[in-house]
Protein backbone atom coordinates (compact mmCIF):
# COMPACT_ATOMS: atom_id res chain seq x y z
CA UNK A 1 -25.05 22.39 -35.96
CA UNK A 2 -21.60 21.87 -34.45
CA UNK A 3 -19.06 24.95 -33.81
CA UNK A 4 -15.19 24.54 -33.32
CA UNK A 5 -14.91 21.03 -31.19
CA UNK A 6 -18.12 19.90 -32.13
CA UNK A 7 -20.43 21.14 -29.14
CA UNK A 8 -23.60 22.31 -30.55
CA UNK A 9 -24.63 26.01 -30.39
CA UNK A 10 -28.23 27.75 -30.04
CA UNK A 11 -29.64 30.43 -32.30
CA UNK A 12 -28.47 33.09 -30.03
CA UNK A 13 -24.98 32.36 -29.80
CA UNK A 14 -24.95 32.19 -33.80
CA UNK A 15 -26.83 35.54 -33.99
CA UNK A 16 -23.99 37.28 -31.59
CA UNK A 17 -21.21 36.17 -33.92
CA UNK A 18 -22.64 36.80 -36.89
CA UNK A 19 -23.32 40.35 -35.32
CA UNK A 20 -19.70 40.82 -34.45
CA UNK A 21 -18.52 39.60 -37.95
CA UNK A 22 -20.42 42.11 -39.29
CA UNK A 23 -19.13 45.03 -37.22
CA UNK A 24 -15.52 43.71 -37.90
CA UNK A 25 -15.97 43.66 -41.52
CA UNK A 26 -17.61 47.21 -41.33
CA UNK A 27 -14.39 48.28 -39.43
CA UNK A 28 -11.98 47.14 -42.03
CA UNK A 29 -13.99 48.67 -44.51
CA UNK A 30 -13.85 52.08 -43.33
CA UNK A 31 -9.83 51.62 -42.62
CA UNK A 32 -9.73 50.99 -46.46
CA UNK A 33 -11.90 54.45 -46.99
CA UNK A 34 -9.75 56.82 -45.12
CA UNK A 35 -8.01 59.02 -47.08
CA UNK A 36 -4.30 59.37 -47.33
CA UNK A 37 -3.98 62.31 -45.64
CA UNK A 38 -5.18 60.76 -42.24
CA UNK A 39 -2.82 57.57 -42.77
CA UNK A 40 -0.08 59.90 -43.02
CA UNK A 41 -1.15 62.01 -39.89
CA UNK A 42 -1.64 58.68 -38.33
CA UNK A 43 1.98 57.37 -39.22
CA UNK A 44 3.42 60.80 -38.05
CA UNK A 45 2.22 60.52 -34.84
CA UNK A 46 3.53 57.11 -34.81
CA UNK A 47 6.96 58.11 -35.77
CA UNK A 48 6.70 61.12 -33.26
CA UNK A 49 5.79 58.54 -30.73
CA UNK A 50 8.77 56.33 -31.35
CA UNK A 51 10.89 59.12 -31.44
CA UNK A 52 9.73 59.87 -28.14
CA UNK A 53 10.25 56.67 -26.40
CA UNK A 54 13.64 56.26 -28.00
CA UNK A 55 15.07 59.79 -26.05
CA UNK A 56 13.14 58.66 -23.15
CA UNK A 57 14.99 55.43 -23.18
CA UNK A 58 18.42 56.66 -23.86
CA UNK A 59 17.80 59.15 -20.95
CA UNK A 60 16.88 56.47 -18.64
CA UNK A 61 20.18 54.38 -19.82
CA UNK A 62 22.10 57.71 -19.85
CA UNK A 63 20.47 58.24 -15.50
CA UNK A 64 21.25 54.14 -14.96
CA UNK A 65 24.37 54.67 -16.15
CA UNK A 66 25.23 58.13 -13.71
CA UNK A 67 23.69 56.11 -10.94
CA UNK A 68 25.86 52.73 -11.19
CA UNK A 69 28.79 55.25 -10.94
CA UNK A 70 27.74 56.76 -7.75
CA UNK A 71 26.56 53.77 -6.60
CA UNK A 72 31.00 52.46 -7.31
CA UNK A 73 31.98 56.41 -5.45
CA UNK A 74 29.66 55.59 -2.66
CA UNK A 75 31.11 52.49 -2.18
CA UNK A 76 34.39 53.67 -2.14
CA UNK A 77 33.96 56.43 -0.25
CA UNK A 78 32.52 53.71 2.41
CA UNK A 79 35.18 51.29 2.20
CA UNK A 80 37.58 54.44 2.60
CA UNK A 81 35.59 55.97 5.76
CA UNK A 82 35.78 52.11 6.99
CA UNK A 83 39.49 52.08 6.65
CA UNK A 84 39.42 55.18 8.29
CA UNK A 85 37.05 54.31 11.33
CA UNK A 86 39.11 50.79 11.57
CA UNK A 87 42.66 52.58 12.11
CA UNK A 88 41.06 55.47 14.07
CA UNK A 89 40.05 52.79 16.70
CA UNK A 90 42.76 50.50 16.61
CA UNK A 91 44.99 53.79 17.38
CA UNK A 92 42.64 54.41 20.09
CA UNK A 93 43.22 50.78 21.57
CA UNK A 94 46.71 50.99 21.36
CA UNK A 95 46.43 54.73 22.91
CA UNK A 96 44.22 53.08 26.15
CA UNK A 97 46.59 49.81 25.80
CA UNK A 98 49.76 52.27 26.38
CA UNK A 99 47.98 54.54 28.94
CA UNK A 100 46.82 51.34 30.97
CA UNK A 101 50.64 49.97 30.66
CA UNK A 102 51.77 52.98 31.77
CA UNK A 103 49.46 53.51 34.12
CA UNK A 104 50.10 49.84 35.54
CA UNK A 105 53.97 50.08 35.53
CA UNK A 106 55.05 49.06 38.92
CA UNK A 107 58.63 51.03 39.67
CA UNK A 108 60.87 48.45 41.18
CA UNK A 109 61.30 49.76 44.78
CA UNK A 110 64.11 48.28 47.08
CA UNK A 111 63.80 49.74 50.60
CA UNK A 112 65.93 47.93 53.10
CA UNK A 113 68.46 49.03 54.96
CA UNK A 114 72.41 48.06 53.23
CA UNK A 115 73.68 44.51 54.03
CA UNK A 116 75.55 44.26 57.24
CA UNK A 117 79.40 43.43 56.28
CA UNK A 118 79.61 42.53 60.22
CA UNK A 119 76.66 40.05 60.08
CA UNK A 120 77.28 36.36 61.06
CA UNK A 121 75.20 33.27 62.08
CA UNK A 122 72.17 33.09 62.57
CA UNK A 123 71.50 30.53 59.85
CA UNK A 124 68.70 28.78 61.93
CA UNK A 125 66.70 31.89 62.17
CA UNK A 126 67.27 32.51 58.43
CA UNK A 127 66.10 29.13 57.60
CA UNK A 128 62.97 29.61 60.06
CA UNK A 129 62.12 32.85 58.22
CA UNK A 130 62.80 31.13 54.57
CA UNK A 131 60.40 28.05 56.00
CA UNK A 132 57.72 30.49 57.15
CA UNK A 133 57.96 32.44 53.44
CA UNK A 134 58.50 30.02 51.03
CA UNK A 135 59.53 31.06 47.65
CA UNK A 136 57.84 27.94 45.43
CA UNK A 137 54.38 28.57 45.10
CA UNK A 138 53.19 32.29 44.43
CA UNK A 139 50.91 30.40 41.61
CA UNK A 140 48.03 31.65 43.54
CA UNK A 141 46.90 34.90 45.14
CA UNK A 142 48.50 34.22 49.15
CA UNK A 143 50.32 36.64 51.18
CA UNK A 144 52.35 34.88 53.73
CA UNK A 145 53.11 36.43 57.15
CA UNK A 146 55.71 35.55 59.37
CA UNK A 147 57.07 37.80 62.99
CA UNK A 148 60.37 38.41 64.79
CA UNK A 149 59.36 38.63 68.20
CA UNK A 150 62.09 39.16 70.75
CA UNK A 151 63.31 42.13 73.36
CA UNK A 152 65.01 45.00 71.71
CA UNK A 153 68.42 45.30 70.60
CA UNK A 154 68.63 41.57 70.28
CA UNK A 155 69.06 41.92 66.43
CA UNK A 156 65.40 42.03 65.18
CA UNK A 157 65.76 44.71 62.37
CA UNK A 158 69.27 42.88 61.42
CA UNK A 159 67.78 39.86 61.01
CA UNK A 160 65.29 40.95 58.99
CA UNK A 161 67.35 43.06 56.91
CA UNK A 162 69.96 40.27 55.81
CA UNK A 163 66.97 38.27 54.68
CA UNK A 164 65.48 40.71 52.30
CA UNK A 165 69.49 41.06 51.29
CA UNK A 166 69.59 37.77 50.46
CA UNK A 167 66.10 36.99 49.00
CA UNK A 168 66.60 40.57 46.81
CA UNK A 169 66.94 38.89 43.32
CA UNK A 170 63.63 36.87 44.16
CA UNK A 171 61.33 39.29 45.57
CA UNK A 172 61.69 40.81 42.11
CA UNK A 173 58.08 42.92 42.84
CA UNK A 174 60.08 44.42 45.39
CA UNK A 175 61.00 44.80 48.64
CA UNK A 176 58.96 47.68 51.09
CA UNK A 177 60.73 48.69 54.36
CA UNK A 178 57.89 50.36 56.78
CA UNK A 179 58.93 51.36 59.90
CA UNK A 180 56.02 51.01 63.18
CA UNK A 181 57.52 52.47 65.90
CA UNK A 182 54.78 55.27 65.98
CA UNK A 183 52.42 57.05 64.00
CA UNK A 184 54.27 59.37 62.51
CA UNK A 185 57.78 56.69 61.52
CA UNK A 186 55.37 54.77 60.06
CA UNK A 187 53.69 57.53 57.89
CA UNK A 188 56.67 59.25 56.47
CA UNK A 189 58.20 55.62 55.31
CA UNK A 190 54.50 55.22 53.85
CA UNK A 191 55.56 58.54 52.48
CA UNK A 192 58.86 57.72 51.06
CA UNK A 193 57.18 54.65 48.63
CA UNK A 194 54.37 56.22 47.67
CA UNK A 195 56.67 58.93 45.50
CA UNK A 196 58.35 56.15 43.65
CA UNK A 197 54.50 54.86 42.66
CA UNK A 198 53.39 58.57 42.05
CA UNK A 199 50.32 57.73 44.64
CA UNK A 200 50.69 60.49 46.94
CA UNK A 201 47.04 61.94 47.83
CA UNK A 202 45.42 65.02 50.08
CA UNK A 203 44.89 62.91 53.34
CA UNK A 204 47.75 59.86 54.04
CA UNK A 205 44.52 57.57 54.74
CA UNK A 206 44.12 57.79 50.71
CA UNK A 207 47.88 57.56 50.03
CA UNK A 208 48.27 54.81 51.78
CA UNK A 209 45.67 52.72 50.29
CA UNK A 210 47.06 54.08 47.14
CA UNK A 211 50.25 52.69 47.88
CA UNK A 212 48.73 49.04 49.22
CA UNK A 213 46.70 48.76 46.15
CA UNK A 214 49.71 49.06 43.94
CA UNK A 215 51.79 46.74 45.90
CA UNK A 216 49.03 44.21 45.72
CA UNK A 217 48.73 44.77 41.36
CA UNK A 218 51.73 43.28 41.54
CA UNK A 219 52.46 40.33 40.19
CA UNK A 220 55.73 39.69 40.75
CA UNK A 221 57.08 38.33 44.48
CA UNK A 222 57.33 41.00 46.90
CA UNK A 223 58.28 41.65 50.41
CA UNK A 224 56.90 44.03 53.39
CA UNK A 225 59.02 44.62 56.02
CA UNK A 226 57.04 45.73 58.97
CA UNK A 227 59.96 47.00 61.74
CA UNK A 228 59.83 47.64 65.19
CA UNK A 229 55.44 46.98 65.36
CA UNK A 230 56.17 47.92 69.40
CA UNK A 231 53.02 50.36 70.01
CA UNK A 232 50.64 49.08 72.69
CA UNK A 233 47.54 49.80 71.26
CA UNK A 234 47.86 49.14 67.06
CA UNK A 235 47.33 51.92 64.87
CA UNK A 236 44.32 51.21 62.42
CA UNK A 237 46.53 51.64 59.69
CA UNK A 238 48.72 49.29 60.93
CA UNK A 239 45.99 46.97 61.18
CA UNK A 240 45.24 47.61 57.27
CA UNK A 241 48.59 46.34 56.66
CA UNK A 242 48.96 43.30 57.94
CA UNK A 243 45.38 42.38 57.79
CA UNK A 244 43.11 44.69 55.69
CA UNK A 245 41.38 43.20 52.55
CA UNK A 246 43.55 44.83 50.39
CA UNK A 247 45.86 41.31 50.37
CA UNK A 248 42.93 39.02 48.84
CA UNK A 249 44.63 39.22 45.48
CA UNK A 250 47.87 40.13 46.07
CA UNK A 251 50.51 37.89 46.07
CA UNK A 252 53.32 38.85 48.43
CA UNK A 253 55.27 38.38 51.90
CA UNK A 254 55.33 40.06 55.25
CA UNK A 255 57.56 39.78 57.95
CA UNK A 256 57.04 42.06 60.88
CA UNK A 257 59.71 42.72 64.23
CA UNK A 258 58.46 43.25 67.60
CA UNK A 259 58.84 43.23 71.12
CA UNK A 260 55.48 41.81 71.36
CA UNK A 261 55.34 38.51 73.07
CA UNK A 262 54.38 36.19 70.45
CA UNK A 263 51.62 34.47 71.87
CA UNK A 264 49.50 37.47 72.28
């Protein structure tokens, strides 16, 4: 005996579907002996069931359709709020950006005594001084220091002040006029630049490094007059100035007077 494709079968396997034929055929025959009245409860409960699903469904649709529009408000309301958070911190860039220029404007300060209408000569010395501070490469951080030594009333301070006259529309940082004849000279012309730069402080020490560090921000050519550096023993401030580490990036010129013999 061959079943389907042909593979035989044993008596077992024919008894089990002849079994389950039987059952099937019993169960169509008592769906053909129910009464009406339970094919009709049957299709009610059917319908009721459809009915059913199809609210259900239009609910859902009706909820997908409530979410998909928040989803769109809660999108805009993001893209809005990022708008918002973009300006709000480019104003606050542009707020620091102004502060910072502000706080980095450098006042142009001229402090050297008026040009000399009776001043004559001298053009050697002026040439010296122009050799010693030259005026071509301030590319790189350098301050350049250069001395007028000789004995008193021999035209130190003069000198000095016609060059800074002449070299005013270069040194275009400014030019600084400190006087070092003592202590207290030298603090109140300190004094008298460090209200133009709004750095006045509680002890001079502070002022004065104040003042230094807003010399040496800069960059534009500048020039530091040191006059009359005549004290015996140097002040440590006046050490600061003409040597402190406050010139490493600063970009400037000094030129001190003095008595002081020059090879000392």
């Amino acid at each position: 005996i061959k079943l389907c494709i042909g593979n035989p079968v044993d008596c077992e396997l024919l008894d089990l579907i002849q079994t389950e034929v039987g059952n099937l055929q019993e169960c169509v025959t008592l769906f053909n002996e129910d009464s009406k009245a339970d094919k009709e409860r049957l299709l009610h409960s059917l319908q009721t069931f459809q009915t059913s699903l199809s609210i259900e469904i239009c609910d859902l649709r009706h909820r997908q359709v409530l979410t998909e529009e928040n989803v769109d408000r809660l999108k805009l309301e993001q893209l809005t709020l990022h708008n918002q958070y973009v300006s709000t911190i480019q104003d606050v860039k542009n707020e620091v950006a102004k502060i910072a220029t502000t706080n980095d404007e450098i006042p142009y300060v001229f402090r050297a005594p008026r040009k000399n209408p009776w001043f004559g000569g001298r053009l050697s010395e002026l040439q010296d001084l122009a050799n010693l501070l030259p005026l071509d490469d301030t590319s790189q951080p350098k301050v350049n220091i250069a001395a007028v030594c000789g004995l008193g009333a021999v035209g130190k301070t003069s000198l000095a002040a016609e060059f800074a006259q002449q070299r005013k529309d270069f040194y275009t940082g400014g030019v600084y006029w400190f006087s070092g004849e003592d202590d207290t000279t030298f603090e109140n012309s300190v004094y008298d630049v460090a209200t133009r730069f709004s750095t006045q402080s509680d002890s001079f020490g502070l002022t004065f490094s104040a003042t230094l560090a807003k010399i040496s921000r800069n960059k534009n050519p500048w020039l530091i007059v040191l006059d009359n550096m005549d004290q015996l023993s140097l002040s440590s401030n006046i050490v600061k100035l003409v040597s402190g580490p406050w010139q490493l990036d600063a970009s400037g010129h000094i030129l001190i007077t003095t008595r002081r013999n020059p090879l000392l």
